[in-house]
Protein backbone atom coordinates (compact mmCIF):
# COMPACT_ATOMS: atom_id res chain seq x y z
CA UNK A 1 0.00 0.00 0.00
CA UNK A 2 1.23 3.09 -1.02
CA UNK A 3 0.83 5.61 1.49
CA UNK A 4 0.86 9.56 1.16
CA UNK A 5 -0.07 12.81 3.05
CA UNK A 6 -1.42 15.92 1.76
CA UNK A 7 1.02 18.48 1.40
CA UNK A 8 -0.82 21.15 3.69
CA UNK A 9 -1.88 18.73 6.96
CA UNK A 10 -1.78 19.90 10.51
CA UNK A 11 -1.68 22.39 12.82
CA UNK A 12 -2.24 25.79 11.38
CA UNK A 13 -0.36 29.00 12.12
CA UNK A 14 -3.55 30.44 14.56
CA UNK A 15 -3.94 27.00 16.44
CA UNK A 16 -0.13 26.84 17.40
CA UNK A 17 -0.46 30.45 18.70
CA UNK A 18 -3.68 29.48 20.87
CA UNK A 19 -1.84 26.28 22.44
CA UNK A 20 1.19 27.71 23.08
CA UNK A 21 -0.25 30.84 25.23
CA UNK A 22 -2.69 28.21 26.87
CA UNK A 23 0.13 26.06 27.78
CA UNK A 24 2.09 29.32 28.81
CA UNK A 25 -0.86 30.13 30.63
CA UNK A 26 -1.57 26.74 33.01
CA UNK A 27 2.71 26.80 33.46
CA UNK A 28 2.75 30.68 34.66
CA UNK A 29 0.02 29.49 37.52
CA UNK A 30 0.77 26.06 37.81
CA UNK A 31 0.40 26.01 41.75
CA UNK A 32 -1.26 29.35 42.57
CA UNK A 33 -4.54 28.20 43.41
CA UNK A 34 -5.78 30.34 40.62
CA UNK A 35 -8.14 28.48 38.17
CA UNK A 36 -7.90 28.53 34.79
CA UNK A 37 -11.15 29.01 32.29
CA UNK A 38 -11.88 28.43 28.67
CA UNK A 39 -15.50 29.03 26.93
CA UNK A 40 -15.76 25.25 24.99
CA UNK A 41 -12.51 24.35 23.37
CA UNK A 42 -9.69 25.97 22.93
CA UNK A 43 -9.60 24.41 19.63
CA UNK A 44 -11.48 21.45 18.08
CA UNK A 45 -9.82 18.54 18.41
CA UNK A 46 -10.69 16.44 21.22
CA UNK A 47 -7.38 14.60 22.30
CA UNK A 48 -5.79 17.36 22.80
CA UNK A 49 -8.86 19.09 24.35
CA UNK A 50 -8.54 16.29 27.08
CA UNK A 51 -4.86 16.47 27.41
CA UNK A 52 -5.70 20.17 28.40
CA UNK A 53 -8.34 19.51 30.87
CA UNK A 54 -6.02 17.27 33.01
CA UNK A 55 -3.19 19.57 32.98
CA UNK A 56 -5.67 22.19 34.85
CA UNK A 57 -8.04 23.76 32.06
CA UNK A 58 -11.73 23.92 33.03
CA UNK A 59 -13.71 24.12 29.95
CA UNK A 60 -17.22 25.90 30.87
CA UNK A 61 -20.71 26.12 28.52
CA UNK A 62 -21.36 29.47 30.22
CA UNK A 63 -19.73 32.37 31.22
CA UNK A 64 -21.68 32.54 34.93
CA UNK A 65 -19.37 29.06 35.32
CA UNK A 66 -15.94 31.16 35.53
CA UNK A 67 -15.31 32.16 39.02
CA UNK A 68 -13.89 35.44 40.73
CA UNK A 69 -10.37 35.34 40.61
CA UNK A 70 -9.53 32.96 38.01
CA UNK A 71 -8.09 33.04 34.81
CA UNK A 72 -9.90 33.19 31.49
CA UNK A 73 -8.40 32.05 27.95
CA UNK A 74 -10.80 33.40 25.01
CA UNK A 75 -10.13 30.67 22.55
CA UNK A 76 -8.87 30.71 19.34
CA UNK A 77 -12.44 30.91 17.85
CA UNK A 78 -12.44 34.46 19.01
CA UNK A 79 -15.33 35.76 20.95
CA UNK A 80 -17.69 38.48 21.01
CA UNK A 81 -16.83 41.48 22.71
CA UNK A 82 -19.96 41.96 24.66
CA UNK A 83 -19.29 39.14 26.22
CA UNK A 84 -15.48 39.33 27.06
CA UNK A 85 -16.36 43.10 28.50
CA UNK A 86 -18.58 41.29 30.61
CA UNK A 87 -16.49 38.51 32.10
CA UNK A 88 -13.88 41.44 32.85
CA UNK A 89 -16.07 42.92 34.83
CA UNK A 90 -15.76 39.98 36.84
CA UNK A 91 -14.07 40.20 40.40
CA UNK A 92 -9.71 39.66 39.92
CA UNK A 93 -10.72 37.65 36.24
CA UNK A 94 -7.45 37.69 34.52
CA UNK A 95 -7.94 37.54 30.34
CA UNK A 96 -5.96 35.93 28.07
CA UNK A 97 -6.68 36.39 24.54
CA UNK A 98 -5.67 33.65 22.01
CA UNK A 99 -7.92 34.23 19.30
CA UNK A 100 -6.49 33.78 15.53
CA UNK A 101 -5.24 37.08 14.37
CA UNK A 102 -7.16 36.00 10.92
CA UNK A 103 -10.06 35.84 13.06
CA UNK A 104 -8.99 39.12 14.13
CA UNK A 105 -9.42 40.40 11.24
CA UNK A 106 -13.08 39.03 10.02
CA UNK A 107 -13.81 40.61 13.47
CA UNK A 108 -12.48 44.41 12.12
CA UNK A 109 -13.80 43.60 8.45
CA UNK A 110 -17.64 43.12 10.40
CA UNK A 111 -17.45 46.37 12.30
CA UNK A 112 -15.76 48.44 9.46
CA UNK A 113 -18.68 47.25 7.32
CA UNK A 114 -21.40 48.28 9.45
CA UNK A 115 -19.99 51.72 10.65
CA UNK A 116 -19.73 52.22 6.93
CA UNK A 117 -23.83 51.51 6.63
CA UNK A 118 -23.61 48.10 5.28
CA UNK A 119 -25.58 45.53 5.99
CA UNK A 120 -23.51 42.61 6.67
CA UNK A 121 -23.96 39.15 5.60
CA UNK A 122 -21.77 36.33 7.15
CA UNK A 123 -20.88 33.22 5.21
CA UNK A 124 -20.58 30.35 7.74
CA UNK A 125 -21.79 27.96 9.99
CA UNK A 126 -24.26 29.46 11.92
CA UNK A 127 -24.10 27.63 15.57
CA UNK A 128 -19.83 27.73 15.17
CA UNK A 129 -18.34 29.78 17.69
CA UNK A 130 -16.17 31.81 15.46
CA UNK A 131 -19.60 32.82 13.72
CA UNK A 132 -20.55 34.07 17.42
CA UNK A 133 -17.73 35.89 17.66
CA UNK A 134 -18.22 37.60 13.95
CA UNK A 135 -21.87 38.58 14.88
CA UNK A 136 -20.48 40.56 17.83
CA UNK A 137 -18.73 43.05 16.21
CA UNK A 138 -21.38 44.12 13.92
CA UNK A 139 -23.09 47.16 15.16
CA UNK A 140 -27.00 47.30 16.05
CA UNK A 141 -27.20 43.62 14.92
CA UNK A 142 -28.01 44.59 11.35
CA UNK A 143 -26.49 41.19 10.10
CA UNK A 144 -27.55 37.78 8.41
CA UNK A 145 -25.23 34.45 8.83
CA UNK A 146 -25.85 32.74 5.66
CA UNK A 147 -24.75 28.94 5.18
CA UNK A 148 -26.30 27.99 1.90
CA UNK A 149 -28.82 28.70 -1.07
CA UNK A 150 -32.52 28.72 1.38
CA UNK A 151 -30.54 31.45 3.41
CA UNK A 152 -30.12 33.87 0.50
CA UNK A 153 -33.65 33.49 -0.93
CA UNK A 154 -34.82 34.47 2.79
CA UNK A 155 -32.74 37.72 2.39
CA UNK A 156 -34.87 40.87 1.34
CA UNK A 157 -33.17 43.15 -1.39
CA UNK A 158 -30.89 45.64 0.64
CA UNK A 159 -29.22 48.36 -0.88
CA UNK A 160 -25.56 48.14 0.35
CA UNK A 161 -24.70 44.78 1.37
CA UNK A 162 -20.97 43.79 3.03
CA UNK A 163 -19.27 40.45 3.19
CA UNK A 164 -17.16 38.70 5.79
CA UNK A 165 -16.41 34.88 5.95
CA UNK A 166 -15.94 32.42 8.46
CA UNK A 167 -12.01 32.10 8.15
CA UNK A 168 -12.10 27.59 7.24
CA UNK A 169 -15.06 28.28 4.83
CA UNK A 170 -14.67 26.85 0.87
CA UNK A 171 -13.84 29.09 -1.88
CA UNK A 172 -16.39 26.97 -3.87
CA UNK A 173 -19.47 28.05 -0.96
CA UNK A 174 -17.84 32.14 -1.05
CA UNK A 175 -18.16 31.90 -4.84
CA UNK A 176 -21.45 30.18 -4.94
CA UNK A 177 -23.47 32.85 -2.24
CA UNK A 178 -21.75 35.70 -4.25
CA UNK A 179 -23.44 34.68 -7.55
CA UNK A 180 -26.73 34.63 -5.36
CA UNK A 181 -25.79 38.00 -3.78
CA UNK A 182 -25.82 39.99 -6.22
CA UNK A 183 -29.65 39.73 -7.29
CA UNK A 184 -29.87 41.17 -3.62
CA UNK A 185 -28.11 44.43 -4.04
CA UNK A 186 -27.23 47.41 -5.63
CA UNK A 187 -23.65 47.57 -4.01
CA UNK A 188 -21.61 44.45 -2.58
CA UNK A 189 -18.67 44.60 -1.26
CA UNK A 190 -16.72 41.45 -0.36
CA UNK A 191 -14.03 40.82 2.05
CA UNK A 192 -12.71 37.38 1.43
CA UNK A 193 -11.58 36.64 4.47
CA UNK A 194 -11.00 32.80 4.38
CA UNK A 195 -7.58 32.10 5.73
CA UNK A 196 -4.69 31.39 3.05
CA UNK A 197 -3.56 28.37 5.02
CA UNK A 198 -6.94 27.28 5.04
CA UNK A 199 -7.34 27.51 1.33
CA UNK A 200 -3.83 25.67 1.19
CA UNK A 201 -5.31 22.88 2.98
CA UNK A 202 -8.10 22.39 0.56
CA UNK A 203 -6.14 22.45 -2.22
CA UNK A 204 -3.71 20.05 -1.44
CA UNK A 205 -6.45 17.83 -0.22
CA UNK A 206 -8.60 18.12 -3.61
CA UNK A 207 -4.84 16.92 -5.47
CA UNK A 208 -4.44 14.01 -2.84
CA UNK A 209 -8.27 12.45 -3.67
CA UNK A 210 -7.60 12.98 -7.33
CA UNK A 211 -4.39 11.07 -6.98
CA UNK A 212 -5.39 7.98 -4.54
CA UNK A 213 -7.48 5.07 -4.44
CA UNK A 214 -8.77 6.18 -0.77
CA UNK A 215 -8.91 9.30 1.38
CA UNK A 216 -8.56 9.38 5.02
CA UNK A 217 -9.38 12.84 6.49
CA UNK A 218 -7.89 13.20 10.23
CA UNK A 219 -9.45 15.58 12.92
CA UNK A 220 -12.39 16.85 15.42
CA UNK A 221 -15.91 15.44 13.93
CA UNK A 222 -16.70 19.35 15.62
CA UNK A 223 -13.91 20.39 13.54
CA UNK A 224 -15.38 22.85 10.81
CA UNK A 225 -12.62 23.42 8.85
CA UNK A 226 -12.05 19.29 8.97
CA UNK A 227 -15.34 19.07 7.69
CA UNK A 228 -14.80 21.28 4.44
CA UNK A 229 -11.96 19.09 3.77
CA UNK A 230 -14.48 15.54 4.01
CA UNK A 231 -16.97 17.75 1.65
CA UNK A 232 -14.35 18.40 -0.44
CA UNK A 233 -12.58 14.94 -1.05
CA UNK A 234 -15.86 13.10 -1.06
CA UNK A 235 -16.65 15.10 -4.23
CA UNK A 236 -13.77 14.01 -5.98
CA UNK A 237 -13.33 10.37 -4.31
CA UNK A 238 -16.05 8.35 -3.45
CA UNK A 239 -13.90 6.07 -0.62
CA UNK A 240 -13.45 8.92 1.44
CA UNK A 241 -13.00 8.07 5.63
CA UNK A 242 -13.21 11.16 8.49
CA UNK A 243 -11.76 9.93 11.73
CA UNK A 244 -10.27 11.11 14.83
CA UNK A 245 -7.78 8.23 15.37
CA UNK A 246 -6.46 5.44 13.76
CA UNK A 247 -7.98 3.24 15.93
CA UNK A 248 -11.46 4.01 14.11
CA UNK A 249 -9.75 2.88 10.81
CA UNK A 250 -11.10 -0.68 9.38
CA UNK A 251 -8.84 -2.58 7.38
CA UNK A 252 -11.94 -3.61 5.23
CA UNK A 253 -12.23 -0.15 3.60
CA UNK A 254 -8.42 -0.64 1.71
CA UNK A 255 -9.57 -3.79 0.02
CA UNK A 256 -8.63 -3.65 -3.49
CA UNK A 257 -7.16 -0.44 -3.32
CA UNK A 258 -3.12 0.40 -3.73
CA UNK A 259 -3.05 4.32 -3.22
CA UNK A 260 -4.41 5.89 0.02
CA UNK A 261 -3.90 9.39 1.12
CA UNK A 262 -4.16 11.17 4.33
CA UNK A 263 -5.23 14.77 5.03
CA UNK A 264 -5.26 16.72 8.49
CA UNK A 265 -7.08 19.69 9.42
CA UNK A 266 -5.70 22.92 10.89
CA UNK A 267 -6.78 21.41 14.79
CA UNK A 268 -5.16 18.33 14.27
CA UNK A 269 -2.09 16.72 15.80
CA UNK A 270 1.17 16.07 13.20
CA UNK A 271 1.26 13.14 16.00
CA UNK A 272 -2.28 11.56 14.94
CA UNK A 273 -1.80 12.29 11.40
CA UNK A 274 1.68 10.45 11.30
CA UNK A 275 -0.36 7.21 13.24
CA UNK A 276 -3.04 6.86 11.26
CA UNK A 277 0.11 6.45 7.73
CA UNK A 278 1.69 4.16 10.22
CA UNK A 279 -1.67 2.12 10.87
CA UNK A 280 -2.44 1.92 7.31
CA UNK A 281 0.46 0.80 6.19
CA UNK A 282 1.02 -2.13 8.95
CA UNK A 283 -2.50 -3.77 7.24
């Protein structure tokens, strides 16, 4: 079995930032009695989410969970800022901020647009916390998150609509909604503001299941930009696999086949990307 891995697999740029301050983070008060807080995952992958919750991070589903005193780590998601002024106002709560400076900007992009009278329209998943964040920066809430076709035919004509995107979104969706856009508006503007390593990542995933006999996709199954890359190699190869580890992998599905490639998403561990090749090719 010949065994490759997409060019662009792994860890991102913005989720080695977020892990490194978190691990700074539990080191610096290792000891001090101080607890440290996270809203959900500091990113979405859950090894490493549970290698982080026994070194001392308490992941919360609300923000009334985080106690005086503690220490809070806005994830890499990014948040909104209504709600980050509000656990500040919380009694000694110490913030660190390790949200993806791509994220960042989507974030400045939003509130540009709708200090500039836009009204905004986000492309993305609308329940995904960096979505949440996005929303939060748009003044007076005139915004619409739009994930596919129904969304756009819901949207009444406005006469200056502005653009932002979720930062692991396709280039095919962005391209797509635009189309629809435009029979919405007299004046679009469009910040593309999917991240270049992201689009890297698809790329290099759409050569891999054009080249191989089977595609195994490695990361979070609450891993959105994981999930673009699934939706993107099971257009192009039917024998497409998403998994979390390779002890989910099932030596039936290689039957017949000679060429399998691997992909990783920006969450995922080099570590459980370089098992699952070893896995496959012990079969």
């Amino acid at each position: 079995m010949e065994v490759k891995i997409a060019e662009y697999s792994g860890y991102c740029f913005g989720v080695k930032r977020a892990l490194k301050l978190t691990e700074e983070t539990i080191n610096k008060y290792s000891g001090s009695g101080r607890k440290i807080f996270a809203l959900g995952s500091i990113i979405h992958n859950p090894g490493v989410s549970r290698e982080l919750s026994k070194k001392g991070l308490v992941s919360v589903k609300d923000i009334d969970e985080i106690e005086n005193k503690s220490i809070f780590i806005i994830r890499s998601h990014g948040m909104s800022p209504y709600l980050i002024d509000k656990i500040k106002k919380k009694n000694g709560v110490e913030v660190v901020d390790t949200t993806c400076p791509i994220v960042k900007k989507a974030h400045s992009r939003a509130r540009s647009l709708s200090k500039n009278g836009y009204f905004v329209v986000i492309i993305g998943n609308k329940n995904h916390p960096e979505v949440l964040g996005i929303k939060g920066y748009v003044l007076n809430e005139d915004y619409i998150v739009i994930e596919n076709e129904k969304d756009v035919d819901k949207l009444p004509f406005k006469k200056k609509i502005g653009v932002v995107v979720q930062t692991t979104q396709t280039k095919e969706k962005l391209h797509f909604i635009i189309d629809r856009l435009l029979e919405k508006t007299r004046e679009l503007f469009i910040n593309n503001t999917i991240c270049d390593t992201t689009e890297k990542m698809q790329d290099s995933t759409a050569r891999m299941s054009r080249y191989v006999d089977i595609m195994i996709v490695v990361g979070g199954k609450n891993s959105a930009n994981t999930k673009h890359l699934v939706e993107i190699s099971e257009g192009l190869n039917g024998s497409t696999y998403h998994i979390e580890s390779y002890k989910e992998i099932k030596p039936e599905w290689f039957k017949g086949k000679s060429k399998a490639g691997i992909s990783g998403g920006a969450s995922t561990p080099v570590k459980d990307i370089i098992d699952v090749k070893k896995a496959i090719e012990q079969l």
